[in-house]
Protein backbone atom coordinates (compact mmCIF):
# COMPACT_ATOMS: atom_id res chain seq x y z
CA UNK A 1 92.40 104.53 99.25
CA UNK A 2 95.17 103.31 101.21
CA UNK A 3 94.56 101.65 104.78
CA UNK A 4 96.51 102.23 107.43
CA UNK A 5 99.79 100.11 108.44
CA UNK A 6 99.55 99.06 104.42
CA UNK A 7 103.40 98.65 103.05
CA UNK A 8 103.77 101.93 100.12
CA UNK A 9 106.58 102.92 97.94
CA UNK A 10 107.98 106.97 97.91
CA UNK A 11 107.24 108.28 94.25
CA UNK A 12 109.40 110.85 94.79
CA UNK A 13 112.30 112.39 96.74
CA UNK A 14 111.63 113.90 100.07
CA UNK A 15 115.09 115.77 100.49
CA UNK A 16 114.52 117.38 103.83
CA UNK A 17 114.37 113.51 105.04
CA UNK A 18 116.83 112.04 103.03
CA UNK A 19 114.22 109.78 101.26
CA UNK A 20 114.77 108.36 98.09
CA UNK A 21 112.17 107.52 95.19
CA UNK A 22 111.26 104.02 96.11
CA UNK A 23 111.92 103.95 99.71
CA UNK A 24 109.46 102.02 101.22
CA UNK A 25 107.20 102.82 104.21
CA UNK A 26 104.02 102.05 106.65
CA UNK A 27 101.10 104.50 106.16
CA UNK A 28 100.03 105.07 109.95
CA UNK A 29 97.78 107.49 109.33
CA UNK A 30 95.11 107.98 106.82
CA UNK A 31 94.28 112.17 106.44
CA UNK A 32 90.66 113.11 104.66
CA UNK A 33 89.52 109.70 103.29
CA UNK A 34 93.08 109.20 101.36
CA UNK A 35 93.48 112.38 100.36
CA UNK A 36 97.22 112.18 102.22
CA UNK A 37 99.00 110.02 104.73
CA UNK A 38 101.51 110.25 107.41
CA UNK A 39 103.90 107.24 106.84
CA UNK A 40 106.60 106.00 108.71
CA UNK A 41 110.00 104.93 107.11
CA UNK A 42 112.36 102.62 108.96
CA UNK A 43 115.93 101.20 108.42
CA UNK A 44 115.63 97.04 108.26
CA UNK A 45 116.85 97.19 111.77
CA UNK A 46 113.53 98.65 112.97
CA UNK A 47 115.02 102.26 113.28
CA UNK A 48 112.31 105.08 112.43
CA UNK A 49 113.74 107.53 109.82
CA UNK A 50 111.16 109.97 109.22
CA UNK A 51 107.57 110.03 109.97
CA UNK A 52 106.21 112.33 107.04
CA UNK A 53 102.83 113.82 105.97
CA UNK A 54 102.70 112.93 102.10
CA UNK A 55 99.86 113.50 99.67
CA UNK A 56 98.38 110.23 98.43
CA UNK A 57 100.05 111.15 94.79
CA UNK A 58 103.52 110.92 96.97
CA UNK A 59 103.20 107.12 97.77
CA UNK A 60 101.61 104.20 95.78
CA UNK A 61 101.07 100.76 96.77
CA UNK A 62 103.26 97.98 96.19
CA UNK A 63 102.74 95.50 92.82
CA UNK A 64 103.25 91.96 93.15
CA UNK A 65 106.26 91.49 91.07
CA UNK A 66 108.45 93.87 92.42
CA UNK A 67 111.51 93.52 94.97
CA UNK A 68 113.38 95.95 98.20
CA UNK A 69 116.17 97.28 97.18
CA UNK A 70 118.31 98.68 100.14
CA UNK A 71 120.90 101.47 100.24
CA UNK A 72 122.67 102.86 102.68
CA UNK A 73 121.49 106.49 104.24
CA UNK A 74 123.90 109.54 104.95
């Protein structure tokens, strides 16, 4: 399970948000013992995007040998 304000990466696109697969996010709420999570996506200026419910099969946690990549939102 994933604790709350842990750092996760998007598996997936959340169109309705304009999230991309590997955005990355703060889980600020954990729902049924990990079952899902509401997490919290923000520009590197601080700015909240989208705070989403996600199943936990929708974010993963990050792996010591990767790096941000950053792109810039419609």
């Amino acid at each position: 399970m994933i604790a709350e304000l842990v750092v996760v990466i998007l598996t997936t696109h959340i169109s309705e948000y304009g999230l991309e697969q590997g955005d990355i996010g703060t889980v600020v709420l954990v729902h049924q013992g990990g079952k899902g999570y509401e997490v919290e996506f923000l520009t590197e200026y601080g700015e909240t995007v989208a705070i989403v419910s996600l199943l936990a099969a929708q974010v993963r946690s990050i792996g010591s040998r990767e790096i941000a990549h950053a792109w810039v939102m419609d």
